[in-house]
C-alpha atoms as a PDB file:
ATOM      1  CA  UNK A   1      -2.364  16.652  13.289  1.00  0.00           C
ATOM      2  CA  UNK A   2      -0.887  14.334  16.252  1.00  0.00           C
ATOM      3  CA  UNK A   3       1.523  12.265  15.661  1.00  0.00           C
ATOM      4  CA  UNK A   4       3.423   9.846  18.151  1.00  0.00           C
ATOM      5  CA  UNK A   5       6.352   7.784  18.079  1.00  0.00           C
ATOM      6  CA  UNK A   6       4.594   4.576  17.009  1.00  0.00           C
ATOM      7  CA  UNK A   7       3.740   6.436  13.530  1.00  0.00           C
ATOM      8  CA  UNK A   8       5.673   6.508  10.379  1.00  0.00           C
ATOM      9  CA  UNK A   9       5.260   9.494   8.181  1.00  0.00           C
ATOM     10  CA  UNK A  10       4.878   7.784   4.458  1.00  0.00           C
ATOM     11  CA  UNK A  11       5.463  11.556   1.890  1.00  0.00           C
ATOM     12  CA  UNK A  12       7.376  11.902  -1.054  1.00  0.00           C
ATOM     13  CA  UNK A  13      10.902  13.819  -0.781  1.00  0.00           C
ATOM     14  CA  UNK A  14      11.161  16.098  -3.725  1.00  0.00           C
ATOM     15  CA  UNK A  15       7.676  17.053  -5.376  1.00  0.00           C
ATOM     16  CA  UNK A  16       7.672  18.268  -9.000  1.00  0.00           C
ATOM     17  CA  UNK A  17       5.468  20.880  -8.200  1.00  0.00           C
ATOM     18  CA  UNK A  18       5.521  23.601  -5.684  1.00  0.00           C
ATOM     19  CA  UNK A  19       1.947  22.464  -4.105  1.00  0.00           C
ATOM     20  CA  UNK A  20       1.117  20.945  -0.778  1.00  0.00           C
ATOM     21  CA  UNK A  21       1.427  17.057  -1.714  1.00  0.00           C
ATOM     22  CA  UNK A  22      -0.309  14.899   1.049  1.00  0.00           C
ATOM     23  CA  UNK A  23       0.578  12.985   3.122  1.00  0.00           C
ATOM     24  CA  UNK A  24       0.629   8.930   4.477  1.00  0.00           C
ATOM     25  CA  UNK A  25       1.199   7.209   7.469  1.00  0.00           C
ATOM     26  CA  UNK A  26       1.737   3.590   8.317  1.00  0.00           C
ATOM     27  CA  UNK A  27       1.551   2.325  12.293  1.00  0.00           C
ATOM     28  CA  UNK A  28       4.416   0.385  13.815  1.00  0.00           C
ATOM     29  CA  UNK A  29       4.952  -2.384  15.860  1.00  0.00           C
ATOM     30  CA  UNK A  30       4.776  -0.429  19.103  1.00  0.00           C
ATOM     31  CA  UNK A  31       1.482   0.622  18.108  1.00  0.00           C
ATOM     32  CA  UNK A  32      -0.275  -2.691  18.443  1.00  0.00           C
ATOM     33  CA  UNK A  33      -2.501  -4.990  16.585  1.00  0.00           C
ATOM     34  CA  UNK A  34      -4.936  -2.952  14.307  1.00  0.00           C
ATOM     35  CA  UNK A  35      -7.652  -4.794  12.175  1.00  0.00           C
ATOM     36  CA  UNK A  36     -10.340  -3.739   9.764  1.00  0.00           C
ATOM     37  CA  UNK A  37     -12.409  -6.609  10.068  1.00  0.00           C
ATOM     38  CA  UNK A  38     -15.715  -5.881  11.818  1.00  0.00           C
ATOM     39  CA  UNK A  39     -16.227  -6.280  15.176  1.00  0.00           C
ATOM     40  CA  UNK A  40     -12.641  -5.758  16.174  1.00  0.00           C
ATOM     41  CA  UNK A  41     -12.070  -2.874  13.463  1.00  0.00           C
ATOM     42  CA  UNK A  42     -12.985  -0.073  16.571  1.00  0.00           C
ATOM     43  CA  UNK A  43      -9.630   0.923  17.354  1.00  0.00           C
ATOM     44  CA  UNK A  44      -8.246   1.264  13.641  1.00  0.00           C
ATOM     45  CA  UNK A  45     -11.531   3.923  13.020  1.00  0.00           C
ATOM     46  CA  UNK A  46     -10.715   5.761  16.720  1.00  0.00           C
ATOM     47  CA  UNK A  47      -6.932   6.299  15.553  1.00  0.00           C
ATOM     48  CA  UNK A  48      -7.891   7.283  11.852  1.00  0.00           C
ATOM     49  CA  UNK A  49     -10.591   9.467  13.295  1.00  0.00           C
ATOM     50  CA  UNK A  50      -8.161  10.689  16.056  1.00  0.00           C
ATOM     51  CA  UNK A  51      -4.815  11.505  13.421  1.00  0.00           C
ATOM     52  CA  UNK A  52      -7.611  12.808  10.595  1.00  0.00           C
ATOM     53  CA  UNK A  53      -9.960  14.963  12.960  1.00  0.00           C
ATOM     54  CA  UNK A  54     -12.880  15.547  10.879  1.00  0.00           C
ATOM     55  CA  UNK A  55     -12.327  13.009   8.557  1.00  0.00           C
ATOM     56  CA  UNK A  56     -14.576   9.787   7.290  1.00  0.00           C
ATOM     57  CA  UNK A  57     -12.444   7.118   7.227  1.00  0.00           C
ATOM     58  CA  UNK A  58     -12.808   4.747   4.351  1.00  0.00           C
ATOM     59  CA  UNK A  59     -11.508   1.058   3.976  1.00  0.00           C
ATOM     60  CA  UNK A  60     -11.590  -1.953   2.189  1.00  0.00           C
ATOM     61  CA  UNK A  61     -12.538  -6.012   2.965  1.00  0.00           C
ATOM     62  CA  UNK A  62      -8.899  -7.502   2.006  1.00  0.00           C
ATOM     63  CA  UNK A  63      -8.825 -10.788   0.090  1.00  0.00           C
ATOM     64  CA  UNK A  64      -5.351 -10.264  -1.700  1.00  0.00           C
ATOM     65  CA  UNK A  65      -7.641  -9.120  -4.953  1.00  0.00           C
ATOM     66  CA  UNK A  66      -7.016  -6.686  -7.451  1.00  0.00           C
ATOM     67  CA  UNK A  67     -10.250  -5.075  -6.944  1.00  0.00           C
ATOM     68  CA  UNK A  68      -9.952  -1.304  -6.773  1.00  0.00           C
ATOM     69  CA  UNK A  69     -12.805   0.640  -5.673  1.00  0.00           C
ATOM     70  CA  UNK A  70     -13.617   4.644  -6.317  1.00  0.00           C
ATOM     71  CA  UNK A  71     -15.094   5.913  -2.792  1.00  0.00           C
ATOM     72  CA  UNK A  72     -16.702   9.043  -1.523  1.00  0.00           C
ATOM     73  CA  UNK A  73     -17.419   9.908   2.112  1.00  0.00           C
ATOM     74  CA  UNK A  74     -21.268   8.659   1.376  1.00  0.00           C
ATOM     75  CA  UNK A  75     -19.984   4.998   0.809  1.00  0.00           C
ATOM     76  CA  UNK A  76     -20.079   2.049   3.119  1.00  0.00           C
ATOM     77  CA  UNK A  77     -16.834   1.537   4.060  1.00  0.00           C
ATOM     78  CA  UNK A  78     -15.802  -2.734   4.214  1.00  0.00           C
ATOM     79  CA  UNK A  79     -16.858  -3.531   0.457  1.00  0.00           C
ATOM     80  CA  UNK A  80     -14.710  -6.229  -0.817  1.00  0.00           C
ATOM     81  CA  UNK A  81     -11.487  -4.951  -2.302  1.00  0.00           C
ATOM     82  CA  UNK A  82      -7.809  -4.004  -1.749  1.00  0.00           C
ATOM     83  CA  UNK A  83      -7.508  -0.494  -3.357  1.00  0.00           C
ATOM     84  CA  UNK A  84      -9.244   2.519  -2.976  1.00  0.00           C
ATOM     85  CA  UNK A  85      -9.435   5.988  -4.885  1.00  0.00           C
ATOM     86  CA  UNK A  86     -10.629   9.123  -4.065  1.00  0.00           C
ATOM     87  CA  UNK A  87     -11.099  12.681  -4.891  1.00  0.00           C
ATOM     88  CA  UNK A  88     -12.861  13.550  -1.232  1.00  0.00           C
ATOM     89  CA  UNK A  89     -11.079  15.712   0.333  1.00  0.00           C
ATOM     90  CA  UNK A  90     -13.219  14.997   3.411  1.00  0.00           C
ATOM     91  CA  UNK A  91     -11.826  11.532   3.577  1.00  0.00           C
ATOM     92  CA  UNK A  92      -9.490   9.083   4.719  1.00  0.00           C
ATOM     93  CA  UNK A  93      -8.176   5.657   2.714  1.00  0.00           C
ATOM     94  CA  UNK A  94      -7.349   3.107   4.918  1.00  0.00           C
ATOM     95  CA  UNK A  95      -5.515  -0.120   4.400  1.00  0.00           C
ATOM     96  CA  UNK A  96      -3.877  -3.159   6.497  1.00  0.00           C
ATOM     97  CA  UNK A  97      -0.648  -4.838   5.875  1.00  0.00           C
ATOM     98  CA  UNK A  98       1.746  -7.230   7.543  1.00  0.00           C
ATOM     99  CA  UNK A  99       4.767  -7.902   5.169  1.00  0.00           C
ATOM    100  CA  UNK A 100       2.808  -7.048   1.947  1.00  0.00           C
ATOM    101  CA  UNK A 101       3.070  -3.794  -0.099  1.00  0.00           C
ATOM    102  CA  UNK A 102       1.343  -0.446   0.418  1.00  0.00           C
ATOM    103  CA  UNK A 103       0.972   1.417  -2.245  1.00  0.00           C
ATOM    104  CA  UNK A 104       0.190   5.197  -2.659  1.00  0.00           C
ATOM    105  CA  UNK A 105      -0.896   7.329  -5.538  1.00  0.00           C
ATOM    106  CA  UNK A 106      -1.330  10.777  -6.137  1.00  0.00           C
ATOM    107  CA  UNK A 107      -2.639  12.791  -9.180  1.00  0.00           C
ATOM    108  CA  UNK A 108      -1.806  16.637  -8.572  1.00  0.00           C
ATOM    109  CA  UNK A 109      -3.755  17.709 -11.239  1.00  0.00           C
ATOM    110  CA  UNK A 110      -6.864  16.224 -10.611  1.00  0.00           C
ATOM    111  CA  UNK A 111      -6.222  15.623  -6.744  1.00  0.00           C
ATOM    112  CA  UNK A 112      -6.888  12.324  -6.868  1.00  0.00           C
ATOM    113  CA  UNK A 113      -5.536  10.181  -3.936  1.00  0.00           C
ATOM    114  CA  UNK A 114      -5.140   6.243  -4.348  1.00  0.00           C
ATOM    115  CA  UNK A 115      -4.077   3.328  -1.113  1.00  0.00           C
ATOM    116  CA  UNK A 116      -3.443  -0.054  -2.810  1.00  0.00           C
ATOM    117  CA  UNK A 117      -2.871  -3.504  -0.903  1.00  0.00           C
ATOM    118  CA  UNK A 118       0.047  -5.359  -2.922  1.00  0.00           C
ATOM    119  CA  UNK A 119       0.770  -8.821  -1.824  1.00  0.00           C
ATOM    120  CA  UNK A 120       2.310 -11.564  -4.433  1.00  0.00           C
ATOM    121  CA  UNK A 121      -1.505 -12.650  -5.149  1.00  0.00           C
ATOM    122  CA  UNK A 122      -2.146  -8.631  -5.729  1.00  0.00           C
ATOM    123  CA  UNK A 123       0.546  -7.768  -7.860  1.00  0.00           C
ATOM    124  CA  UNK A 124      -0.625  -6.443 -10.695  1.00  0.00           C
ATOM    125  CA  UNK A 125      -3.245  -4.351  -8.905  1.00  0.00           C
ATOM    126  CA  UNK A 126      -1.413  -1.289  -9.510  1.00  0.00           C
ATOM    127  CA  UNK A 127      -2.034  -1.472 -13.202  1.00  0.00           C
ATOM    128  CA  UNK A 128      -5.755  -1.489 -12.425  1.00  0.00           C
ATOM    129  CA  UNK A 129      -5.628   1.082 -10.380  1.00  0.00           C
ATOM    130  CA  UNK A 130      -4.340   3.898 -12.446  1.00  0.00           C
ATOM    131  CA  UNK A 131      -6.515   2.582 -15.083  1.00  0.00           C
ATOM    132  CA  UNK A 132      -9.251   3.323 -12.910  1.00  0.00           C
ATOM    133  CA  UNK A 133      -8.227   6.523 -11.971  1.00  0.00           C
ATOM    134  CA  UNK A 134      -7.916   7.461 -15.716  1.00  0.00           C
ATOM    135  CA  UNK A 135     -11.165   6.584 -16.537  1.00  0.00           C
ATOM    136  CA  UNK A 136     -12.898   8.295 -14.147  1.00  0.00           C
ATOM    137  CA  UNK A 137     -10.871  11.220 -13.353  1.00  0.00           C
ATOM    138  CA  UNK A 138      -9.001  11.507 -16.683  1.00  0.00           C
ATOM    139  CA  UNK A 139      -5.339  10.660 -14.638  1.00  0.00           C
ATOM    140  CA  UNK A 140      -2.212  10.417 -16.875  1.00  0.00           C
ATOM    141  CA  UNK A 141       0.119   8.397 -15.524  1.00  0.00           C
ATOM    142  CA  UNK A 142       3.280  10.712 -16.461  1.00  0.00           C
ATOM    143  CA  UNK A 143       1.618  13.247 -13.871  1.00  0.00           C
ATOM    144  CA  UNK A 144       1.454  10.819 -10.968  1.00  0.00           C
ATOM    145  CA  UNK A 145       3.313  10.439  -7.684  1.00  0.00           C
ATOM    146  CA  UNK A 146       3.759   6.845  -6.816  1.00  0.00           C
ATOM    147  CA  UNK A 147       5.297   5.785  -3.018  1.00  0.00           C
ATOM    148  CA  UNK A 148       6.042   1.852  -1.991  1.00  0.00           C
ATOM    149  CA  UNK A 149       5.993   1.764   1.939  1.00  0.00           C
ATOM    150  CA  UNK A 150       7.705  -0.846   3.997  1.00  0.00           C
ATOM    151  CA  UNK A 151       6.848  -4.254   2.856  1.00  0.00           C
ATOM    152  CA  UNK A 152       8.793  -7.805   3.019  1.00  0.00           C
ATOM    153  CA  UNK A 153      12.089  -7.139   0.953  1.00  0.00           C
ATOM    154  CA  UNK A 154      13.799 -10.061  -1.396  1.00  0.00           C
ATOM    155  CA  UNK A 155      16.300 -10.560   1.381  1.00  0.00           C
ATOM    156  CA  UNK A 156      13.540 -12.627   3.412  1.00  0.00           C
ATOM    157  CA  UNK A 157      10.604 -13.266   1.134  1.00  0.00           C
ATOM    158  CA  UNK A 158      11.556 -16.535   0.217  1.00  0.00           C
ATOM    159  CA  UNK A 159       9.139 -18.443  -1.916  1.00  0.00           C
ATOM    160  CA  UNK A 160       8.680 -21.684  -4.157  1.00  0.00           C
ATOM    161  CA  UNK A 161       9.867 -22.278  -7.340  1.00  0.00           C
ATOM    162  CA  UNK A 162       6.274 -22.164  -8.835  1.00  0.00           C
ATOM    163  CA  UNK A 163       5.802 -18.668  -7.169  1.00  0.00           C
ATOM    164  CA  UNK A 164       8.702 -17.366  -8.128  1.00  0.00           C
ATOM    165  CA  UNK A 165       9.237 -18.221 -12.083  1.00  0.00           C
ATOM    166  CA  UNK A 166       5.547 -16.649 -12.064  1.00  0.00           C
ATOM    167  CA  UNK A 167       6.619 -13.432 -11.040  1.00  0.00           C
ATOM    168  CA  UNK A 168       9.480 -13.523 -13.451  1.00  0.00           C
ATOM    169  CA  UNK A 169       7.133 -14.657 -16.409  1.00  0.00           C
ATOM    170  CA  UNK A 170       4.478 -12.209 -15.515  1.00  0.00           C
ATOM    171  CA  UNK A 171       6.284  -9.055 -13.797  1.00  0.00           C
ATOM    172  CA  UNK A 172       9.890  -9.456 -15.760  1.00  0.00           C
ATOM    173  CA  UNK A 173      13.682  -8.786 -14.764  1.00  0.00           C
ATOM    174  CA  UNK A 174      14.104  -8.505 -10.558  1.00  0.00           C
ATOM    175  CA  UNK A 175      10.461  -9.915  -9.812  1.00  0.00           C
ATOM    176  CA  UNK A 176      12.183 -12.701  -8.486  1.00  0.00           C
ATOM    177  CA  UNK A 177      15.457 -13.658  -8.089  1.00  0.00           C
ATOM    178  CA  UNK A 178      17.314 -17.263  -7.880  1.00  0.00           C
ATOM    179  CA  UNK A 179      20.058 -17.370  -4.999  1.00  0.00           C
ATOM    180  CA  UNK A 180      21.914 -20.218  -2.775  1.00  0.00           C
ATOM    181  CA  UNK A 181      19.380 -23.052  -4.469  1.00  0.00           C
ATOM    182  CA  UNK A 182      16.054 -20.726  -3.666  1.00  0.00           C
ATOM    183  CA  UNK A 183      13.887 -18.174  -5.254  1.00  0.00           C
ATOM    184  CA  UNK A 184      13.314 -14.880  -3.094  1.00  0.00           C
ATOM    185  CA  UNK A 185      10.010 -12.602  -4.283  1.00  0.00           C
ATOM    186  CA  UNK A 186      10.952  -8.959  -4.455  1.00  0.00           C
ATOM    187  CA  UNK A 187       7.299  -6.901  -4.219  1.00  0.00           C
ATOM    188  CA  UNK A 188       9.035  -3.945  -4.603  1.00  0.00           C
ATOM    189  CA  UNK A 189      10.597  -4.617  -7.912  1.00  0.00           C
ATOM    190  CA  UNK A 190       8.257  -6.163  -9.285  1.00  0.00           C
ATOM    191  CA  UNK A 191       5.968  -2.996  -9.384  1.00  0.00           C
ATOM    192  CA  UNK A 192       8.755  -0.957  -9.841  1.00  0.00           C
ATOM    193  CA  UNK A 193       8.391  -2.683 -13.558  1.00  0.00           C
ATOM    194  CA  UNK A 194       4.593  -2.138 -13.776  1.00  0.00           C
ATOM    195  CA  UNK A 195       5.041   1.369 -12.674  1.00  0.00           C
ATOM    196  CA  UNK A 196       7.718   1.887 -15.613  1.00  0.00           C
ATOM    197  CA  UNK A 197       6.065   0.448 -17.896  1.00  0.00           C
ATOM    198  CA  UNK A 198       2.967   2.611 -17.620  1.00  0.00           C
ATOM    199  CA  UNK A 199       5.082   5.574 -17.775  1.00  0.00           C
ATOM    200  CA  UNK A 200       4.907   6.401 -13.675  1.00  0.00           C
ATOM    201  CA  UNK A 201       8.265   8.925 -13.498  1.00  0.00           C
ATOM    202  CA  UNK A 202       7.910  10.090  -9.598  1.00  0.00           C
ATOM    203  CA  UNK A 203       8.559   7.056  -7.982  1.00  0.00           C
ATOM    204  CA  UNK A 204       9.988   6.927  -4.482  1.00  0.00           C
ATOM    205  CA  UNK A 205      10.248   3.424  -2.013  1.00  0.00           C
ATOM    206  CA  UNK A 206      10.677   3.599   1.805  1.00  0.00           C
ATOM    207  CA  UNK A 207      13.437   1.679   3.028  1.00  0.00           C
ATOM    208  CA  UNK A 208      12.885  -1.195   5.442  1.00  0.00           C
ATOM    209  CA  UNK A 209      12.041  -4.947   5.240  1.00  0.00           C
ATOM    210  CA  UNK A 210       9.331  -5.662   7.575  1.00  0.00           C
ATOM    211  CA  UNK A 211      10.942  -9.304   8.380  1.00  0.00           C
ATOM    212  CA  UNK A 212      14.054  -8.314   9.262  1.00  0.00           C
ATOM    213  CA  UNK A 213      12.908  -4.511  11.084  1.00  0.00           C
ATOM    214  CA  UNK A 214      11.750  -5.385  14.253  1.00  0.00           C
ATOM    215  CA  UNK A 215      10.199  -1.766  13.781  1.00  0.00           C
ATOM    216  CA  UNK A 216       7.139  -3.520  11.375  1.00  0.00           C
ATOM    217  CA  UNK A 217       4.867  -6.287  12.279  1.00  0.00           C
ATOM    218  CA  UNK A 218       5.699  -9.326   9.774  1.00  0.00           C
ATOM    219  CA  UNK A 219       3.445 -12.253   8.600  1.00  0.00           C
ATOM    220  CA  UNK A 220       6.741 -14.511   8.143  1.00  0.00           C
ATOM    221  CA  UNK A 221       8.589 -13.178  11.602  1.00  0.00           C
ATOM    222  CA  UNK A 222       5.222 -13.582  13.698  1.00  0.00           C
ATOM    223  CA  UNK A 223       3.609 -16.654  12.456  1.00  0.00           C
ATOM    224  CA  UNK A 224       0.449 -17.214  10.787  1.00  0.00           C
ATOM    225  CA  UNK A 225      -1.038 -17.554  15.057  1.00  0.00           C
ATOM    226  CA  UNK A 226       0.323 -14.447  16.425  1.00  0.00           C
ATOM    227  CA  UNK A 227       0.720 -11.744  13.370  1.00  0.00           C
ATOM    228  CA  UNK A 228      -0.129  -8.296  14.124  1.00  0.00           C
ATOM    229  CA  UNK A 229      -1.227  -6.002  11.284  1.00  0.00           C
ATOM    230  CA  UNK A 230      -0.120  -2.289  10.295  1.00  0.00           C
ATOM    231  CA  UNK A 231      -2.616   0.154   9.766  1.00  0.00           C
ATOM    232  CA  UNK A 232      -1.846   2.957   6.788  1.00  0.00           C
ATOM    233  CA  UNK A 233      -3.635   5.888   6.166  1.00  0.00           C
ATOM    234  CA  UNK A 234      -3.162   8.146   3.144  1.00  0.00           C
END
């Protein structure tokens, strides 16, 4: 597989099991603007197609929903949702991001791979996720890996006071946090909780706030005019 400099290797760092465990990637900033949104969506397929030879690449129409979807190769790929699961071994999830969450799963036992889209609408998605992968592939959630990649940290991601007391009400301790007269949204924390609470014991975060990293594109650092996304693949 080729990989260049303007690619971040997303894998977990100590595997329960002695099995291959794949693999994710997310693009950086060097790598440009990459979209999924149909007509401009040509470069994201050549570069999945091009770091996945052989591969159908699969992806999602984003609204910040918690709409997970189960996908084969045979699927249309664009339905309306922000997570995807799979068991096709012949494909390749696909998600954009630009300061919100990406989430992967994996389910060694039933090698079942999962890409989720967490923003502060989204959270919660995760929950519906591994219920969907439990009801159609039997997953139990003790068995899963679970990897947060780069996403807007609580040291930027300041939000309202509506916004925030929501994510403490709804996502509990660390969701949220009140500092120097402001509330700051922590993504990462947030479904660190849901991910405990289900029972999720392999969980592993990648360090790096894409405000502050010049490395990432960033929704808040950009501007709502200029943003860039982030393409991952898992």
């Amino acid at each position: 597989m080729s990989i260049d400099p303007c690619w971040l290797e997303l894998s977990w760092s100590n595997p329960r099991r002695e099995e291959t465990v794949p693999r994710g990637y997310i693009s950086l900033a060097c790598g440009g603007d990459y979209s999924l949104r149909s007509p401009m969506n040509q470069r994201a397929i050549r570069e999945a197609e091009r770091m996945y030879p052989g591969k159908r690449f699969l992806y999602c129409r984003q609204e910040h929903t918690r709409i997970v979807r189960v996908v084969t190769r045979e699927d249309e790929p664009g339905q309306l949702g922000d997570g995807l699961l799979t068991k096709d071994r012949e494909s390749v999830l696909g998600i954009t991001v630009a300061d919100c969450l990406p989430i992967l799963l994996w389910d060694p036992r039933n090698q079942v791979r999962g890409l989720l889209h967490s923003g502060w609408k989204g959270t919660g998605i995760l929950a519906e996720g591994v219920a969907l992968m439990g009801k159609t592939y039997g997953t139990n959630p003790k068995d899963l890996y679970l990897l947060f990649g780069p996403c807007i940290r609580s040291c930027c991601y300041r939000v309202d006071a509506e916004r925030g007391e929501w994510l403490m009400r709804q996502f509990g301790k660390g969701a949220s946090e009140y500092r120097d007269g402001a509330y700051y949204a922590d993504l990462v924390r947030a479904n660190r909780n849901i991910a405990e609470g289900l029972g999720i014991r392999s969980i592993e975060v990648v360090d790096g706030c894409t405000c502050c990293d010049t490395r990432f594109h960033s929704y808040r650092r950009e501007g709502p005019s200029s943003f860039q996304r982030m393409l991952v693949l898992f």
